[in-house]
N, C-alpha and C. Protein backbone atom coordinates (compact mmCIF):
# COMPACT_ATOMS: atom_id res chain seq x y z
N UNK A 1 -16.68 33.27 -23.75
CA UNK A 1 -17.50 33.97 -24.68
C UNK A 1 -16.66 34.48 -25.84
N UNK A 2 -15.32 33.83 -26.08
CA UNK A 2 -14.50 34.01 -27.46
C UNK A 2 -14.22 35.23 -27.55
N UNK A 3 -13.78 35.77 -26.74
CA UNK A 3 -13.28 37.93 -26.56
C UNK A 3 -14.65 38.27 -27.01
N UNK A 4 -15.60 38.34 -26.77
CA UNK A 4 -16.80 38.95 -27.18
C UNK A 4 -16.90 40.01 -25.60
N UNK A 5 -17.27 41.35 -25.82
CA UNK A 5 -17.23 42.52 -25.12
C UNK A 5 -18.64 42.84 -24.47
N UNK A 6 -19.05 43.21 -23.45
CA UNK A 6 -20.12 43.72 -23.57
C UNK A 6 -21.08 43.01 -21.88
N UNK A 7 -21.85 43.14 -21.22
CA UNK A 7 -22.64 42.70 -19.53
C UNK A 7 -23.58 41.94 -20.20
N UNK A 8 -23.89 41.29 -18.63
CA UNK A 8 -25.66 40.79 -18.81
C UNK A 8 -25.52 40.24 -17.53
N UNK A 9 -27.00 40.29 -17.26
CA UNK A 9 -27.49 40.32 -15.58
C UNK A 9 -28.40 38.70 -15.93
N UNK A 10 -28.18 37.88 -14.57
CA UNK A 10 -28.81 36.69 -14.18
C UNK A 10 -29.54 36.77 -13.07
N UNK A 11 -30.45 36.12 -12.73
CA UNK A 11 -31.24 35.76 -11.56
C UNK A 11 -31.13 34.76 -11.08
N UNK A 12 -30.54 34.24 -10.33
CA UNK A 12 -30.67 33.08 -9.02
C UNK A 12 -31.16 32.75 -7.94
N UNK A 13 -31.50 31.80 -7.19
CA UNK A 13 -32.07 31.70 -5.86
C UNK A 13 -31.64 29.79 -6.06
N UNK A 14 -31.68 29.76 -4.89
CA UNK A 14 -31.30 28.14 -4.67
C UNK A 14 -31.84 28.13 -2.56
N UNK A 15 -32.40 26.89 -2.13
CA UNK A 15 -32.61 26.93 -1.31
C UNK A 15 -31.35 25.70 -0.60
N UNK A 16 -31.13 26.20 0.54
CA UNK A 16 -29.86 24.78 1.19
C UNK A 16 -30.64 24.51 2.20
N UNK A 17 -30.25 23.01 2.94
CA UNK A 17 -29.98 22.64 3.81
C UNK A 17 -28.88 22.05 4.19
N UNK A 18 -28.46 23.08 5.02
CA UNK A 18 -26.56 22.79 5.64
C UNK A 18 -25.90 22.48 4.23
N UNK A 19 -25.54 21.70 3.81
CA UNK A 19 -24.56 21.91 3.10
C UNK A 19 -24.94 20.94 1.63
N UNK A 20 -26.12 20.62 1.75
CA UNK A 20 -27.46 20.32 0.11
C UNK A 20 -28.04 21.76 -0.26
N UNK A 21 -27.67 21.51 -1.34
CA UNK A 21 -28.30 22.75 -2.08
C UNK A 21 -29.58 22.06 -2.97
N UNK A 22 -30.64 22.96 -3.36
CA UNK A 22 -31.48 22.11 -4.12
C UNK A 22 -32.54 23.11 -4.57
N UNK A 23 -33.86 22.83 -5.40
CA UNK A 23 -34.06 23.82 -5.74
C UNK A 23 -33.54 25.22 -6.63
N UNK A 24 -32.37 24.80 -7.35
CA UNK A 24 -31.59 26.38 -7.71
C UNK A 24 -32.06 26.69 -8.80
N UNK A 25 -32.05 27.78 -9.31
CA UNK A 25 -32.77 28.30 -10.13
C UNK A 25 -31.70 29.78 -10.63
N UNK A 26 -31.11 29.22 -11.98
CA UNK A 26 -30.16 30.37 -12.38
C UNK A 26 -30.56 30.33 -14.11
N UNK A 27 -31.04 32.04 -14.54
CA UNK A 27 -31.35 32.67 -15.83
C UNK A 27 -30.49 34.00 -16.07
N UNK A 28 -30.42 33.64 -17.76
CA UNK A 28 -30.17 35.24 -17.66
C UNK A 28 -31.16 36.13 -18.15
N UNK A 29 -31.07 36.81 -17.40
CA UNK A 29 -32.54 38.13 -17.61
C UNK A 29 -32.77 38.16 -19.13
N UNK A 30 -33.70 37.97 -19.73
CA UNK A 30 -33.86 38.34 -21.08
C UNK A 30 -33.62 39.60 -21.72
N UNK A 31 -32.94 39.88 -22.47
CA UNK A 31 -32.96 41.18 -22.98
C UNK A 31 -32.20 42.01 -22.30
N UNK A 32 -31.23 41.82 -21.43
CA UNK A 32 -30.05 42.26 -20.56
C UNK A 32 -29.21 42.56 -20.92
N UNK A 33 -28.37 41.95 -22.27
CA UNK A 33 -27.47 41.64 -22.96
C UNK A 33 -26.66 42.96 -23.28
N UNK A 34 -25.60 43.75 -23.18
CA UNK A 34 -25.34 44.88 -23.81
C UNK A 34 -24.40 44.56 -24.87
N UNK A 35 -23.80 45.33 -25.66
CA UNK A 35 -22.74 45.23 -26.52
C UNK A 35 -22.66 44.07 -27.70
N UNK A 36 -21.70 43.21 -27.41
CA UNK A 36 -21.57 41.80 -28.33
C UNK A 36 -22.21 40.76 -27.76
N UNK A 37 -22.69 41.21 -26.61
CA UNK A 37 -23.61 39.99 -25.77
C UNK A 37 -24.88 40.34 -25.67
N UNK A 38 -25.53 41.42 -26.63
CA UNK A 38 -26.89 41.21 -26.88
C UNK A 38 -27.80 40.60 -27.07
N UNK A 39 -27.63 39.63 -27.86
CA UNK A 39 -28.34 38.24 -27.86
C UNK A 39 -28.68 37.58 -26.80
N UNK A 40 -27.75 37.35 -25.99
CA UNK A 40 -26.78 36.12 -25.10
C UNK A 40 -28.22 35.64 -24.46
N UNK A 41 -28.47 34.47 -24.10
CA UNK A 41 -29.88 34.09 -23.33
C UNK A 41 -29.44 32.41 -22.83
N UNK A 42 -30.04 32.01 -21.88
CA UNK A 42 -29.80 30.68 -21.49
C UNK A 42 -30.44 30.85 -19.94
N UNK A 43 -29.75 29.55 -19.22
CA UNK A 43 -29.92 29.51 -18.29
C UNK A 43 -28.31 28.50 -17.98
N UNK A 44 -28.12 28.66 -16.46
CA UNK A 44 -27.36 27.90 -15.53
C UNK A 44 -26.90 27.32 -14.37
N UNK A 45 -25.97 27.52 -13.89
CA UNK A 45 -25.63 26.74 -12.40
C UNK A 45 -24.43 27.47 -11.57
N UNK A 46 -24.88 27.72 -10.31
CA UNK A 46 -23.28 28.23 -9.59
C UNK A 46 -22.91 26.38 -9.44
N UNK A 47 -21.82 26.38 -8.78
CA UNK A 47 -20.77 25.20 -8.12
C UNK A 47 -19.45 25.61 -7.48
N UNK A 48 -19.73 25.19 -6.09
CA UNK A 48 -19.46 25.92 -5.43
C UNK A 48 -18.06 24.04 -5.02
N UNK A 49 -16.68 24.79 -4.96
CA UNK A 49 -15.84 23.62 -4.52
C UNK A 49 -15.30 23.46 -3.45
N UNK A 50 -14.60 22.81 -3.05
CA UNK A 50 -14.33 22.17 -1.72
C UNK A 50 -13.33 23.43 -0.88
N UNK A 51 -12.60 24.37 -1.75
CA UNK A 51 -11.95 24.81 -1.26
C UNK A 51 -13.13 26.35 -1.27
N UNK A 52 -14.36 26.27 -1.56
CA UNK A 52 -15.11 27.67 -1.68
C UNK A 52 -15.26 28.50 -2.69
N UNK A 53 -14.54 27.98 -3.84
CA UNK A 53 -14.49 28.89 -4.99
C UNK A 53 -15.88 28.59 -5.67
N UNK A 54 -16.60 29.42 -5.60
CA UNK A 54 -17.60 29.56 -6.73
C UNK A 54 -17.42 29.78 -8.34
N UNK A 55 -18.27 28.64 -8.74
CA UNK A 55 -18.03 28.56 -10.42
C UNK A 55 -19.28 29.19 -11.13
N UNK A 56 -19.26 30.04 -12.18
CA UNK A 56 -20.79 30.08 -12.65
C UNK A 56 -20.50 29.60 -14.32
N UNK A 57 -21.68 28.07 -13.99
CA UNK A 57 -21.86 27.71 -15.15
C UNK A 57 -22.60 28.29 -16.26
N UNK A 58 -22.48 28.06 -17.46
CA UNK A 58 -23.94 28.84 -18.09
C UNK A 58 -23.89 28.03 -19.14
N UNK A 59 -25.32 27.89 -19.49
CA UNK A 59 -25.61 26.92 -21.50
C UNK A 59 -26.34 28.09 -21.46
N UNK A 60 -25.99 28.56 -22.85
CA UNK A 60 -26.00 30.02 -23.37
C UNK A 60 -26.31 29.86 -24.84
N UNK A 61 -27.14 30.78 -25.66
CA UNK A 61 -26.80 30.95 -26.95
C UNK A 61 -26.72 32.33 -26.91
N UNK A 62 -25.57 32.55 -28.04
CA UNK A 62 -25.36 33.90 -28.69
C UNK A 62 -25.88 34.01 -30.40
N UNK A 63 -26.49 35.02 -30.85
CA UNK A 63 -27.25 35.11 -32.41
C UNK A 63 -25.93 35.86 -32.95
N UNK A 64 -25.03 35.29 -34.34
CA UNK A 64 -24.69 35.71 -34.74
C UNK A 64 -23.47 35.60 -34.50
C-alpha cells in the first residue's frame, strides 16, 4: 500500500472439504477505511502454502 498509514476491516468465510477449499468469499467492509486508507475498497483471497503460511491477497482501489 506504498507507506500509506492508516486500518480497514474484511469479511471472509470459505467453506473446506479436508483440504479443498471452495466457496470463499473475501471483502473489505465498505467504508472501514481509516487514515490514508479511507478510500481503500476491493475484494480478495487468503492462500494458504505448503508450509502453512497464510497469504492475504487483495485487488484493491485507493481514491487519490
Amino acid at each position: 500500500m506504498s507507506g500509506r498509514r492508516g486500518t480497514f476491516n474484511v469479511v471472509h468465510a470459505a467453506s473446506t472439504h479436508g483440504t479443498d477449499r471452495f466457496d470463499e468469499h473475501l471483502v473489505i467492509v465498505p467504508d472501514s477505511g481509516t487514515g490514508d486508507l479511507a478510500s481503500i475498497a476491493g475484494t480478495g483471497r487468503v492462500v494458504v502454502e505448503e508450509d502453512g503460511t497464510h497469504r492475504l491477497l487483495l485487488d484493491y482501489t485507493l481514491d487519490g
